[in-house]
C-alpha atoms as a PDB file:
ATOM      1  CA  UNK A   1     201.218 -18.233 229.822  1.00  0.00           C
ATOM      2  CA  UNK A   2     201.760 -21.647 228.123  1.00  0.00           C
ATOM      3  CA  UNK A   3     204.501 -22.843 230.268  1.00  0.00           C
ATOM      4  CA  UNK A   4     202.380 -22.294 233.288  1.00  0.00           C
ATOM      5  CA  UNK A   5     199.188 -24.196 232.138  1.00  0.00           C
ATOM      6  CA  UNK A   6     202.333 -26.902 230.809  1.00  0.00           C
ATOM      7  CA  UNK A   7     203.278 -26.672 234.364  1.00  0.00           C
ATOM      8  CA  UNK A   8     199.985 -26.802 235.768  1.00  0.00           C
ATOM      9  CA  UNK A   9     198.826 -29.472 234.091  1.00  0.00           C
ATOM     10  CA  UNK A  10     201.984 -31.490 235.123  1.00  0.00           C
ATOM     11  CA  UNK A  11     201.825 -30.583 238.728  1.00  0.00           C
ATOM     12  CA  UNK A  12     197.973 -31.330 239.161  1.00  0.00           C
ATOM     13  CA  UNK A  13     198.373 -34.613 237.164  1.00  0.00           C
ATOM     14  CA  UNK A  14     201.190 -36.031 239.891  1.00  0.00           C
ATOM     15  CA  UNK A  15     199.501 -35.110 242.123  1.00  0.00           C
ATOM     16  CA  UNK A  16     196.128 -37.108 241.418  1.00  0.00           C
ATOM     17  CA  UNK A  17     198.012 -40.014 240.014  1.00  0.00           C
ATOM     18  CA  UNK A  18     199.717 -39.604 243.857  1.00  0.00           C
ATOM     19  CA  UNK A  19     196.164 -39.729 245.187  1.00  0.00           C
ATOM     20  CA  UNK A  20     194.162 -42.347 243.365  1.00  0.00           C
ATOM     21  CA  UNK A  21     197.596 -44.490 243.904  1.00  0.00           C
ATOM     22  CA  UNK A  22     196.789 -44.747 247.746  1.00  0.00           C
ATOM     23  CA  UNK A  23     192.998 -46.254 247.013  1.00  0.00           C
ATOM     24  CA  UNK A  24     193.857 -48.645 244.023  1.00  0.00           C
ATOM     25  CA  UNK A  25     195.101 -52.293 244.383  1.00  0.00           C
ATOM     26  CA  UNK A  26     197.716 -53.902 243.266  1.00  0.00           C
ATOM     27  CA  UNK A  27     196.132 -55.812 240.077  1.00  0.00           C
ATOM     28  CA  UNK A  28     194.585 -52.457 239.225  1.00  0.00           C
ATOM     29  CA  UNK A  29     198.309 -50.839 239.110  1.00  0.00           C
ATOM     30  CA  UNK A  30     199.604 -53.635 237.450  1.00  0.00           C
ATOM     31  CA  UNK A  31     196.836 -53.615 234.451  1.00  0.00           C
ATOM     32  CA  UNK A  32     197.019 -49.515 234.599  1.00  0.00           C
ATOM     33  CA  UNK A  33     200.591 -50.258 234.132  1.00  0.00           C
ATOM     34  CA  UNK A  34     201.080 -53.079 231.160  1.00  0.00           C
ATOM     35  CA  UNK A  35     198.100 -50.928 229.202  1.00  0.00           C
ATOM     36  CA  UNK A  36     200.348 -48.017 229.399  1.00  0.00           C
ATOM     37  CA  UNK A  37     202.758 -50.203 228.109  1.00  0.00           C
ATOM     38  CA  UNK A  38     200.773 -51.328 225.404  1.00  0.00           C
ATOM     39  CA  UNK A  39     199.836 -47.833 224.048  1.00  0.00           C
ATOM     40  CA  UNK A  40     203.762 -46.949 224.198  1.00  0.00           C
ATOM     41  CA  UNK A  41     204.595 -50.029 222.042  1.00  0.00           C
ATOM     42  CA  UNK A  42     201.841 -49.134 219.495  1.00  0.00           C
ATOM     43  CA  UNK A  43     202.911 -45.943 219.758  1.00  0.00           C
ATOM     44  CA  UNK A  44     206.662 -47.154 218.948  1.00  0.00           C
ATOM     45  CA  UNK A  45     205.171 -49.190 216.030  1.00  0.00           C
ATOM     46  CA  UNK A  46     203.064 -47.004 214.456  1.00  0.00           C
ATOM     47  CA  UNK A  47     206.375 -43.916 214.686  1.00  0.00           C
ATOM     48  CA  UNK A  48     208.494 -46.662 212.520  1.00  0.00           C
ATOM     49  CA  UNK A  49     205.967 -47.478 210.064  1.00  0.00           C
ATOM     50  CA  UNK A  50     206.134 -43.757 209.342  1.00  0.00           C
ATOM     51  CA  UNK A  51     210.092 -44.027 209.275  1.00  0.00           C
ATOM     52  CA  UNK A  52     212.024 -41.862 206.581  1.00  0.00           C
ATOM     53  CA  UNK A  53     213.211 -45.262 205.308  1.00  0.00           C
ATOM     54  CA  UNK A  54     209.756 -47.100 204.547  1.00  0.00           C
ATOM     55  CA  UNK A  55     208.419 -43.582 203.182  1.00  0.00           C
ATOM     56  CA  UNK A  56     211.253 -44.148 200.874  1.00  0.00           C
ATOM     57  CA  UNK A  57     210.922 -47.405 200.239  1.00  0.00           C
ATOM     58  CA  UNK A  58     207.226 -47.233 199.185  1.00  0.00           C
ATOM     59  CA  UNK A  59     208.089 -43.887 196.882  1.00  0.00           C
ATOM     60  CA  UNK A  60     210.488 -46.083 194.988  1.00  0.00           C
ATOM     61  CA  UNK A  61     207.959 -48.691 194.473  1.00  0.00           C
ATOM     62  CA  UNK A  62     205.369 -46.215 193.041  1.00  0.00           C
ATOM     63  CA  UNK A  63     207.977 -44.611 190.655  1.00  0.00           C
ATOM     64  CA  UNK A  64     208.866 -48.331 189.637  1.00  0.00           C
ATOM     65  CA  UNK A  65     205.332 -48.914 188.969  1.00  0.00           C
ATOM     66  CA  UNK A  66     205.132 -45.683 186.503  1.00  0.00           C
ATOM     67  CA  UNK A  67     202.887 -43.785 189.545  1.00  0.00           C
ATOM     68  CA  UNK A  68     199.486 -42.510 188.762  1.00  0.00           C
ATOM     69  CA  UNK A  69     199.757 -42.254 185.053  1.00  0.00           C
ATOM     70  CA  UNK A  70     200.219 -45.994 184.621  1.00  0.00           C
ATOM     71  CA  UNK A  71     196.524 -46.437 185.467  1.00  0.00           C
ATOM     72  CA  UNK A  72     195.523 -43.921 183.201  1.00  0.00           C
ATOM     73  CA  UNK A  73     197.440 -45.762 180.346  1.00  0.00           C
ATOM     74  CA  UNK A  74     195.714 -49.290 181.829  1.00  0.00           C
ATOM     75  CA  UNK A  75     192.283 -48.186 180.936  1.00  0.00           C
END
Protein backbone atom coordinates (compact mmCIF):
# COMPACT_ATOMS: atom_id res chain seq x y z
CA UNK A 1 0.00 0.00 0.00
CA UNK A 2 3.17 2.14 0.46
CA UNK A 3 4.67 1.53 -2.85
CA UNK A 4 1.53 2.72 -4.49
CA UNK A 5 1.11 6.09 -2.60
CA UNK A 6 5.39 6.07 -3.38
CA UNK A 7 4.21 5.62 -6.84
CA UNK A 8 1.46 7.93 -6.73
CA UNK A 9 3.07 10.56 -5.41
CA UNK A 10 5.85 10.22 -8.11
CA UNK A 11 3.52 9.95 -10.99
CA UNK A 12 1.23 13.00 -9.94
CA UNK A 13 4.37 15.09 -9.13
CA UNK A 14 5.78 14.66 -13.04
CA UNK A 15 3.07 15.22 -14.07
CA UNK A 16 2.38 18.82 -12.52
CA UNK A 17 5.99 19.74 -12.76
CA UNK A 18 5.06 18.70 -16.75
CA UNK A 19 2.18 21.16 -16.47
CA UNK A 20 3.27 24.27 -14.65
CA UNK A 21 6.54 23.81 -17.06
CA UNK A 22 4.35 24.87 -20.16
CA UNK A 23 3.11 28.35 -18.29
CA UNK A 24 6.49 29.38 -16.59
CA UNK A 25 9.29 31.44 -18.29
CA UNK A 26 12.48 30.93 -18.78
CA UNK A 27 14.07 33.11 -15.77
CA UNK A 28 11.47 31.42 -13.58
CA UNK A 29 13.01 27.82 -14.65
CA UNK A 30 16.29 29.01 -14.39
CA UNK A 31 15.88 30.46 -10.60
CA UNK A 32 13.50 27.20 -9.84
CA UNK A 33 16.50 25.48 -11.09
CA UNK A 34 19.89 27.07 -9.35
CA UNK A 35 17.58 27.11 -5.89
CA UNK A 36 17.24 23.47 -6.31
CA UNK A 37 20.72 23.52 -6.69
CA UNK A 38 21.36 25.39 -3.76
CA UNK A 39 19.31 23.16 -1.35
CA UNK A 40 21.29 20.02 -2.91
CA UNK A 41 24.67 21.67 -2.09
CA UNK A 42 23.54 22.49 1.50
CA UNK A 43 22.23 19.38 1.58
CA UNK A 44 25.78 17.87 0.44
CA UNK A 45 27.38 20.12 3.15
CA UNK A 46 25.45 19.61 5.92
CA UNK A 47 25.68 15.17 5.07
CA UNK A 48 29.71 15.75 5.44
CA UNK A 49 29.69 17.75 8.46
CA UNK A 50 27.94 14.71 9.90
CA UNK A 51 30.73 12.42 8.25
CA UNK A 52 31.98 9.28 10.32
CA UNK A 53 35.36 11.04 10.14
CA UNK A 54 34.54 14.57 11.81
CA UNK A 55 32.23 12.57 14.40
CA UNK A 56 35.51 11.01 15.11
CA UNK A 57 37.51 13.67 15.04
CA UNK A 58 35.49 15.77 17.54
CA UNK A 59 35.15 12.44 20.00
CA UNK A 60 38.92 12.45 20.14
CA UNK A 61 39.04 16.01 21.03
CA UNK A 62 36.55 15.60 23.95
CA UNK A 63 38.44 12.50 25.34
CA UNK A 64 41.70 14.72 24.98
CA UNK A 65 40.04 17.33 26.90
CA UNK A 66 39.16 14.74 29.91
CA UNK A 67 35.13 14.97 28.63
CA UNK A 68 32.52 16.06 31.03
CA UNK A 69 34.29 15.35 34.23
CA UNK A 70 37.01 17.91 33.54
CA UNK A 71 34.45 20.65 34.23
CA UNK A 72 33.37 19.14 37.23
CA UNK A 73 37.06 19.09 38.50
CA UNK A 74 37.31 23.03 37.09
CA UNK A 75 34.83 24.26 39.56
Amino acid sequence: MQLLGLILLAASSWYLWKLTSKFLDEPTKKELSNSFNGLKNKLKESKESFSKAKISEAWDKYKKEGGALSNKNKK
